[in-house]
Protein backbone atom coordinates (compact mmCIF):
# COMPACT_ATOMS: atom_id res chain seq x y z
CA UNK A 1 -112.75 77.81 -68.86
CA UNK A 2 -114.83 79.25 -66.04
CA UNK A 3 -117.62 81.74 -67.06
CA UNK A 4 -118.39 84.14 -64.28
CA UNK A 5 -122.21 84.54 -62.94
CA UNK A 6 -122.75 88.17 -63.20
CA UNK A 7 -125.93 89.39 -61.34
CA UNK A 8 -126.84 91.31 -64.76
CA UNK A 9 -127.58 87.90 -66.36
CA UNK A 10 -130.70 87.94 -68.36
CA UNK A 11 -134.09 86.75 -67.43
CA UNK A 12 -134.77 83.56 -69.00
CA UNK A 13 -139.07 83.54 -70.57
CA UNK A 14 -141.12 81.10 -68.44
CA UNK A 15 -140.75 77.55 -70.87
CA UNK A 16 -144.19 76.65 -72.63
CA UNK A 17 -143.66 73.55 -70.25
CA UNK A 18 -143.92 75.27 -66.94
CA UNK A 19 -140.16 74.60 -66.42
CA UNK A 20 -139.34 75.29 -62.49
CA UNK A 21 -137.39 78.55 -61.64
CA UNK A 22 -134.66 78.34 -59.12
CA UNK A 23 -132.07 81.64 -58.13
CA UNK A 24 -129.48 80.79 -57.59
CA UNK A 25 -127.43 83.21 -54.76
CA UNK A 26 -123.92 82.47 -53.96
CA UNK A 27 -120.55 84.93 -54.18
CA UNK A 28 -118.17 82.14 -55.02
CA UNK A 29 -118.80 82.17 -59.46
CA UNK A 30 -117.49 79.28 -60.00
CA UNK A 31 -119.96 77.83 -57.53
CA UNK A 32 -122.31 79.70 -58.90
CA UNK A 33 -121.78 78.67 -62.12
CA UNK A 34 -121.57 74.96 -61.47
CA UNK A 35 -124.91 75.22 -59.74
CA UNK A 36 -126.65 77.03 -62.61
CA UNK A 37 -125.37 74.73 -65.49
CA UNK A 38 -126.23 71.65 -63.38
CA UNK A 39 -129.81 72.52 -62.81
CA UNK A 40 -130.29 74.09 -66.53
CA UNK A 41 -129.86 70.46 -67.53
CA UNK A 42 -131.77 68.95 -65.25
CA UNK A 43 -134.27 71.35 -67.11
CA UNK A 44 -134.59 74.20 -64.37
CA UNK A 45 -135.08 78.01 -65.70
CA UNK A 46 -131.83 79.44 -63.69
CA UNK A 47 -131.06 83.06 -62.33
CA UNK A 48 -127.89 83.47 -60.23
CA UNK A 49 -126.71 86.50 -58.16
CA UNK A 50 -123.73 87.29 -56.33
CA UNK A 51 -124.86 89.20 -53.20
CA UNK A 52 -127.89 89.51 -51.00
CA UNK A 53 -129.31 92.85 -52.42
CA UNK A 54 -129.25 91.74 -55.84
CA UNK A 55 -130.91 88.29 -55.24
CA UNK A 56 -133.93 90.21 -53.21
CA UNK A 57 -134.41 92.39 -56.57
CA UNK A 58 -133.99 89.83 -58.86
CA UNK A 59 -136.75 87.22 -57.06
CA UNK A 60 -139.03 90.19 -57.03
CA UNK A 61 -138.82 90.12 -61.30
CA UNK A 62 -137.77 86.64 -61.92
CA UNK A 63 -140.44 84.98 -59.31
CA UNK A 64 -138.94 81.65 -58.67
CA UNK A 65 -140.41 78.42 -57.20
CA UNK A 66 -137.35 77.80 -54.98
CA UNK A 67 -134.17 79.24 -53.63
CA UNK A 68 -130.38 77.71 -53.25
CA UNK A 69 -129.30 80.19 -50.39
CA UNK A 70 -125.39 81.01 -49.75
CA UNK A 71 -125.46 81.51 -45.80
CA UNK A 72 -122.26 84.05 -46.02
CA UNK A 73 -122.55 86.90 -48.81
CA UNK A 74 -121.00 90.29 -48.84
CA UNK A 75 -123.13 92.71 -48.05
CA UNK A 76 -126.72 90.48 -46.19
CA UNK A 77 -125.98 87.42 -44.25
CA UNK A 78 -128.27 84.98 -45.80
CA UNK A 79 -130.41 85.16 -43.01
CA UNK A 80 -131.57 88.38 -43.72
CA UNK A 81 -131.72 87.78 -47.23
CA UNK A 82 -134.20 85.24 -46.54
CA UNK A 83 -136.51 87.10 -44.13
CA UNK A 84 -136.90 89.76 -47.07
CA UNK A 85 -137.61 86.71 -49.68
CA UNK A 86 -140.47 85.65 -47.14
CA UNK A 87 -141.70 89.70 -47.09
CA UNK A 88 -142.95 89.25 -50.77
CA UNK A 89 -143.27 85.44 -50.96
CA UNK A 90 -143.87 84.11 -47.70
CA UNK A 91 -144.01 80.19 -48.69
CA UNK A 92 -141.08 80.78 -50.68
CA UNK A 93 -138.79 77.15 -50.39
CA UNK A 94 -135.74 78.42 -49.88
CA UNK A 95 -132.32 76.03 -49.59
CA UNK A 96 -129.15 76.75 -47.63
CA UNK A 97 -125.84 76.06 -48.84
CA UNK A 98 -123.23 76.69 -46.97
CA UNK A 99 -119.40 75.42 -45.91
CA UNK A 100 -120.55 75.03 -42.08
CA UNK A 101 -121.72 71.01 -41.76
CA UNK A 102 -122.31 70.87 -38.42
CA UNK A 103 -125.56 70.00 -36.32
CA UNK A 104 -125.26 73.51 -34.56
CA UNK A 105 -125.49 75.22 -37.87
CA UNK A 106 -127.95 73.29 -39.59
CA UNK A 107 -130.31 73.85 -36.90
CA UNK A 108 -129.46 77.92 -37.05
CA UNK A 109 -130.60 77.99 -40.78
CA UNK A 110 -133.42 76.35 -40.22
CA UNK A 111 -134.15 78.37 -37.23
CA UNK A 112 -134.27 80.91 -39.15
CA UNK A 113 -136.98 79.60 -41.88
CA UNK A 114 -134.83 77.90 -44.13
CA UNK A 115 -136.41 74.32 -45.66
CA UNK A 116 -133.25 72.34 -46.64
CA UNK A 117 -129.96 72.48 -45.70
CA UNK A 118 -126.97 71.46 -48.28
CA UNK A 119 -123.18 71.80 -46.58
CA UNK A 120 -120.59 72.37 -48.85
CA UNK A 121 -119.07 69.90 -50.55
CA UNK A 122 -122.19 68.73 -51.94
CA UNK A 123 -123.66 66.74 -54.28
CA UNK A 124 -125.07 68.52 -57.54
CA UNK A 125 -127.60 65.33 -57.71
CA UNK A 126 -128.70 65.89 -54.02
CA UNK A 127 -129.21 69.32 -54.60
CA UNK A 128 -131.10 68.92 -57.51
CA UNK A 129 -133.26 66.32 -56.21
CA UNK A 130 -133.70 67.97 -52.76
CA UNK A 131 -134.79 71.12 -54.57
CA UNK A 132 -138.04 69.05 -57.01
CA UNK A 133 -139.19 67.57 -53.83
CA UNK A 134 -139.58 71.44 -52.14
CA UNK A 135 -141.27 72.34 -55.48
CA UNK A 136 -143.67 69.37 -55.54
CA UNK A 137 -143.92 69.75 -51.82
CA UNK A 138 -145.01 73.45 -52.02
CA UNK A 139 -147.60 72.77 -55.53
CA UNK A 140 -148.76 69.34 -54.05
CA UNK A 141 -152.77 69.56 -54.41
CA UNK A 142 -155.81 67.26 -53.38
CA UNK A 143 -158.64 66.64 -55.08
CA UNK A 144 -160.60 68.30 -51.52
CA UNK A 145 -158.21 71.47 -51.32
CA UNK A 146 -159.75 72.51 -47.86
CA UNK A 147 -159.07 70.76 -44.51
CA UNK A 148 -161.01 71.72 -41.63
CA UNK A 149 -160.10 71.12 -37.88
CA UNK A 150 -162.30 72.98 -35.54
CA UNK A 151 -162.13 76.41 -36.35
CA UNK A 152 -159.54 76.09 -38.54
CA UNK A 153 -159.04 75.94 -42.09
CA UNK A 154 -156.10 74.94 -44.67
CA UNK A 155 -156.43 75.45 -47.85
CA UNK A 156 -154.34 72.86 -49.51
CA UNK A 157 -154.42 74.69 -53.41
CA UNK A 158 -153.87 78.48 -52.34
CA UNK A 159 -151.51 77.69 -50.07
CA UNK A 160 -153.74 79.17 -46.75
CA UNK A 161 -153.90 78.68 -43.10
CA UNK A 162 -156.94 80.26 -41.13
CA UNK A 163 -157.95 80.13 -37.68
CA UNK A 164 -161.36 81.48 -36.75
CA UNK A 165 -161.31 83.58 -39.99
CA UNK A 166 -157.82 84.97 -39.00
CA UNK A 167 -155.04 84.45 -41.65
CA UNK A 168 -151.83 82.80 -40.60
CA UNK A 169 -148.96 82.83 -42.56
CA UNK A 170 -146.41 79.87 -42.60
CA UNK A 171 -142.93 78.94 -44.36
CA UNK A 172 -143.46 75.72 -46.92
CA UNK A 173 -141.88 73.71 -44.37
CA UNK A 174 -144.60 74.63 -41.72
CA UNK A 175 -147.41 74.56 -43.89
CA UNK A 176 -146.65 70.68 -44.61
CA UNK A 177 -146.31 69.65 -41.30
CA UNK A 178 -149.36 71.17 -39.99
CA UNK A 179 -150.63 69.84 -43.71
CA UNK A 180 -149.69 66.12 -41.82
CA UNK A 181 -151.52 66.88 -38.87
CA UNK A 182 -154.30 67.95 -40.26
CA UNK A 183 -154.71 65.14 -42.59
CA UNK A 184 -154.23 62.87 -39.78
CA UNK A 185 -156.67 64.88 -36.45
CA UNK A 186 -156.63 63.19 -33.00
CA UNK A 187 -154.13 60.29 -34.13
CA UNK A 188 -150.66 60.60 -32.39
CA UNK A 189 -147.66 61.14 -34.77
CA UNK A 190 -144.61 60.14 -33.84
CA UNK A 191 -141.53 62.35 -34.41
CA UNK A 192 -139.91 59.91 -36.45
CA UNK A 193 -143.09 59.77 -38.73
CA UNK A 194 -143.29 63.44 -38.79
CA UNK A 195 -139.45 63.81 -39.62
CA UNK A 196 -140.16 61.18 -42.82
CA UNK A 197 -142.61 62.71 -43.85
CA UNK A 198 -141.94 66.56 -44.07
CA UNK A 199 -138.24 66.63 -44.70
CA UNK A 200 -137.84 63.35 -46.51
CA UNK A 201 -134.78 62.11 -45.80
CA UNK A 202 -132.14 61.58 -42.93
CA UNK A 203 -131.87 63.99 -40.89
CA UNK A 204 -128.95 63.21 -38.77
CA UNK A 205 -131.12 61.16 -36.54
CA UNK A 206 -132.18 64.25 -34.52
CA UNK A 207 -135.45 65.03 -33.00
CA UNK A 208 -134.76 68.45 -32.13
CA UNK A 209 -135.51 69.59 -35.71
CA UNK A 210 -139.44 68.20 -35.34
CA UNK A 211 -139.80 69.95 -32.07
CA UNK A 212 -137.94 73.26 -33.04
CA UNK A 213 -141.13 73.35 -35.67
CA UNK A 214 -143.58 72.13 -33.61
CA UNK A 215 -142.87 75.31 -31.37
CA UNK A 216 -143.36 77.46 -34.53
CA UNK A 217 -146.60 76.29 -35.29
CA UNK A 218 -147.78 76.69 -31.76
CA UNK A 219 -146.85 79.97 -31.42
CA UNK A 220 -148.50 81.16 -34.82
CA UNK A 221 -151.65 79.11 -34.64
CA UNK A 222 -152.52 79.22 -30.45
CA UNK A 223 -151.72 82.95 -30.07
CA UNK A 224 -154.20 84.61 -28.11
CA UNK A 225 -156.28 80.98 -28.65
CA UNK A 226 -156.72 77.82 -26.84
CA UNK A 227 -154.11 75.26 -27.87
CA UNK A 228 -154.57 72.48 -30.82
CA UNK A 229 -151.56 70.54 -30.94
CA UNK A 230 -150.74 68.13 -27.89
CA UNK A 231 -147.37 66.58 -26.69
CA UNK A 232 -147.96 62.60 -25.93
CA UNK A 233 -145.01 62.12 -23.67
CA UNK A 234 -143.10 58.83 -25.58
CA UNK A 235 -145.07 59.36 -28.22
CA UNK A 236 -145.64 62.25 -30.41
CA UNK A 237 -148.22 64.90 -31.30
CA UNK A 238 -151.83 64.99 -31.77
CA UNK A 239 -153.84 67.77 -33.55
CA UNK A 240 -157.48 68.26 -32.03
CA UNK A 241 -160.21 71.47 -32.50
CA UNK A 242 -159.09 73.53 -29.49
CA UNK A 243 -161.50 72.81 -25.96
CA UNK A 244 -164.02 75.27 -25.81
């Protein structure tokens, strides 16, 4: 027998072991459901909600390290559920699941900040494994939290980006890949590199997805500054402290 999700659920404590926290949003209970029981034994601390306006109250109370995102709900497309996750918690990993598979909509979700995208039918080991790797993704630390390129900064434990002194605030997803290129200043990364390396596995084979965050970087770090990343035509990109 099914047991309905209901958005009224309780809060589950924080475990003494630091147990990840994942809300679940999706309108469908029995997905919902399925979701939440699978990732409760994979050990996850699990909040579920049926619509868009109760998942942006609930994250605000149950704080959780990651989001499995239902891209149709009844009252907020899951778009606009997201941009008001990223209001309070801007490096919020957030995962889309929807029953659209195709290239055109996986970009679209990720266009709009998403970090993963999981079409319907899926694979309750995929999801669960796609969802640790955001959460070690978004904690991963160094033992030298700072990086400095020219004049500017990432701060690899709070989770920063500055550029001469001026905050800049990135989704998870951009904050690792500009994390690679700054790790990595004046070598040339290719796209394929860059793809491996932020999103982990195969992508489809498409390169679009590496540019369509390249241009989202640019535009947040250059504005109103002289540009630090450079296109290598056949090549890749190249971070380098801005010309003066």
């Amino acid at each position: 027998m099914t047991t309905t999700v209901h958005t009224s659920r309780a809060l589950p404590a924080r475990s003494d072991d630091g147990a990840p926290r994942v809300l679940v949003v999706d309108d469908e209970p029995a997905i919902a459901e399925l979701l939440s029981l699978a990732l409760e034994y994979e050990g996850w601390d699990v909040c579920a909600a049926e619509s868009g306006t109760a998942a942006v109250e609930l994250a605000r109370s149950f704080r959780p390290d990651a989001v499995l995102l239902d891209r149709r709900l009844p009252d907020l497309d899951g778009v606009e559920v997201l941009r008001r996750l990223r209001v309070d918690s801007p490096g919020l990993p957030v995962v889309f699941v929807t029953a659209r598979d195709g290239d055109g909509d996986r970009i679209a979700g990720l266009t709009a900040r998403g970090d993963d995208y999981v079409p319907k039918p899926f694979s309750l080991e995929e999801v669960a494994a796609r969802l640790r790797r955001l959460v070690r993704r978004a904690a991963r630390t160094a033992d030298d939290a700072r990086l400095v390129v020219g004049d500017l900064t990432l701060d690899e434990e709070r989770h920063e980006v500055t550029r001469g002194g001026a905050e800049i605030h990135l989704s998870a997803t951009e904050f690792e890949l500009l994390r690679h290129l700054v790790r990595n200043p004046g070598r040339v990364l290719s796209r394929d590199e860059l793809r491996d390396w932020v999103w982990q596995y195969d992508f489809g084979g498409s390169d679009s997805i590496v540019e369509l965050y390249i241009s989202y970087l640019r535009r947040k770090l250059d504005a109103g500054r002289s540009p630090m990343i450079r296109t290598v035509r056949g090549a890749g990109y190249v971070l380098e402290p801005a010309s003066s």
